[in-house]
Protein backbone atom coordinates (compact mmCIF):
# COMPACT_ATOMS: atom_id res chain seq x y z
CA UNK A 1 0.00 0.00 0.00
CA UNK A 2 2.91 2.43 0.28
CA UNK A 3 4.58 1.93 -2.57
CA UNK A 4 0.50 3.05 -3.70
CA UNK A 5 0.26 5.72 -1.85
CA UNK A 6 4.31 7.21 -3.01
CA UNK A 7 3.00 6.45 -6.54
CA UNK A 8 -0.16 8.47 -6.35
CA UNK A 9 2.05 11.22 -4.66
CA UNK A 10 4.60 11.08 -8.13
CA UNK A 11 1.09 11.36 -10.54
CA UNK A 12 0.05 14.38 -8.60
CA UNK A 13 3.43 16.22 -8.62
CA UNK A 14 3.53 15.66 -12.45
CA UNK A 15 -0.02 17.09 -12.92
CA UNK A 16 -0.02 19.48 -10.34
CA UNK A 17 3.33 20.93 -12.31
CA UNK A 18 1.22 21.86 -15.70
CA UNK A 19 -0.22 25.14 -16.58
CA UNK A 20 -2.37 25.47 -19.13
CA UNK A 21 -3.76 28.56 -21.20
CA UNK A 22 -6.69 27.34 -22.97
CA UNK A 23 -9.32 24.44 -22.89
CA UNK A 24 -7.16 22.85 -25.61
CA UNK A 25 -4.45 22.08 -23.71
CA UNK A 26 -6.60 19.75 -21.23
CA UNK A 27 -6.69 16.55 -21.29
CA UNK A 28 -8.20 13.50 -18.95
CA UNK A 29 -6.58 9.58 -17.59
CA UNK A 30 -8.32 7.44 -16.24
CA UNK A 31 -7.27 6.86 -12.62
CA UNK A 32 -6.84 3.41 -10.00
CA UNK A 33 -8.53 0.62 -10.41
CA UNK A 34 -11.87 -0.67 -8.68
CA UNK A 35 -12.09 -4.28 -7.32
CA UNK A 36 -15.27 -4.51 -9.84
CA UNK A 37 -13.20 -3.15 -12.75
CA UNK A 38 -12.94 -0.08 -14.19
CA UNK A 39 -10.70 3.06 -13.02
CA UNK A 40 -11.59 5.01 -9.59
CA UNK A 41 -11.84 8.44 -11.16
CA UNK A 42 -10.21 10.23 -13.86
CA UNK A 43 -7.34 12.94 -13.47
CA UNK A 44 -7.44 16.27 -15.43
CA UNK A 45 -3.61 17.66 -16.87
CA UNK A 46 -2.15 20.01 -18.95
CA UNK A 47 -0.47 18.91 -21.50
CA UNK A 48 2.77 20.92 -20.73
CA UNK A 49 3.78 18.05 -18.56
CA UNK A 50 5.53 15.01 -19.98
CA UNK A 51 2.55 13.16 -20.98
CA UNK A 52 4.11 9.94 -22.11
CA UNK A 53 5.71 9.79 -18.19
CA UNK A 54 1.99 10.29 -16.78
CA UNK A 55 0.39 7.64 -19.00
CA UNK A 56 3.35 5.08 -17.61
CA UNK A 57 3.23 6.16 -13.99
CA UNK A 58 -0.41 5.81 -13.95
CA UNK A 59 -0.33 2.44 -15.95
CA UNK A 60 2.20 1.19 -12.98
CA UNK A 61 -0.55 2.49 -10.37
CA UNK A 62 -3.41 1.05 -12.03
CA UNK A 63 -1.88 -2.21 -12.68
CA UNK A 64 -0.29 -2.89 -9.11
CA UNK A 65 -4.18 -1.21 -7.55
CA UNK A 66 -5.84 -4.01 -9.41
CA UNK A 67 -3.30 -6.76 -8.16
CA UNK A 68 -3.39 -5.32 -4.76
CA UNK A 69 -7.29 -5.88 -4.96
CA UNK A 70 -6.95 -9.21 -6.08
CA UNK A 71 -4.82 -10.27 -3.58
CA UNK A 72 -6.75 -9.04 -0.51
CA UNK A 73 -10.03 -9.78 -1.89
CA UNK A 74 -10.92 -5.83 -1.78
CA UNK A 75 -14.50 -5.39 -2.84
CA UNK A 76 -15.87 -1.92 -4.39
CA UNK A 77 -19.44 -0.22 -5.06
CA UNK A 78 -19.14 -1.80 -8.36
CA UNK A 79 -20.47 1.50 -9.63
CA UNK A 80 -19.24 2.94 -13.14
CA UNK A 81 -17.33 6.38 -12.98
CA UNK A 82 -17.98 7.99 -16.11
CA UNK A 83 -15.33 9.90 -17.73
CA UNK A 84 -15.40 13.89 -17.04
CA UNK A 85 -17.37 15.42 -19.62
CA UNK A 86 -15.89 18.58 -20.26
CA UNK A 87 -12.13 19.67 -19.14
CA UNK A 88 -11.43 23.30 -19.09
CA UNK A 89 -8.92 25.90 -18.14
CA UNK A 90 -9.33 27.40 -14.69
CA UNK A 91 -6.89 29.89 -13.30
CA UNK A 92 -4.10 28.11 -15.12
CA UNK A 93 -4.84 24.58 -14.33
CA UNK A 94 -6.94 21.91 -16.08
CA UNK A 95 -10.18 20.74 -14.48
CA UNK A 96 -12.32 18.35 -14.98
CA UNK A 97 -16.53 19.12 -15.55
CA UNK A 98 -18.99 16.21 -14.30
């Protein structure tokens, strides 16, 4: 669970270090893994971060969350979290709109 929880702490660092200008420059991951499938929630960024380090940094979390699960037996709400539908440009950083 630490090496979880120092992961999560690396994914925010990298997003939290992107500005963006305009909407365009927003994207969405999905984010964590549920015991039912499916991610947790999604993350807004800008793409001024290294994108291609996010997508692997996340793919390491979301890959070890769903073995963790697996391997305690963690159960979830099953529910689905849909994607954000909107991201936009607030004060600099990228947010997502449910």
């Amino acid at each position: 669970m630490a090496e979880l929880t120092a992961l999560q702490t690396e994914i925010e660092l990298i997003i939290d270090s992107g500005i963006c200008s305009e909407n365009s420059g927003c994207e969405y991951i999905a984010f964590g893994s549920k015991a039912c499938g499916g991610p947790k929630t999604y993350l807004a960024f800008s793409t001024s971060i290294n994108v291609e380090l996010l997508q692997q940094k996340v793919a390491t979390y979301n890959a070890l969350e769903n073995a963790y699960n697996q391997k305690w037996g963690i159960v979830s709400d099953c529910s689905v979290q849909a994607p954000p539908m909107d991201i936009t440009c607030v004060a600099g950083k990228c947010t997502a709109i449910y």
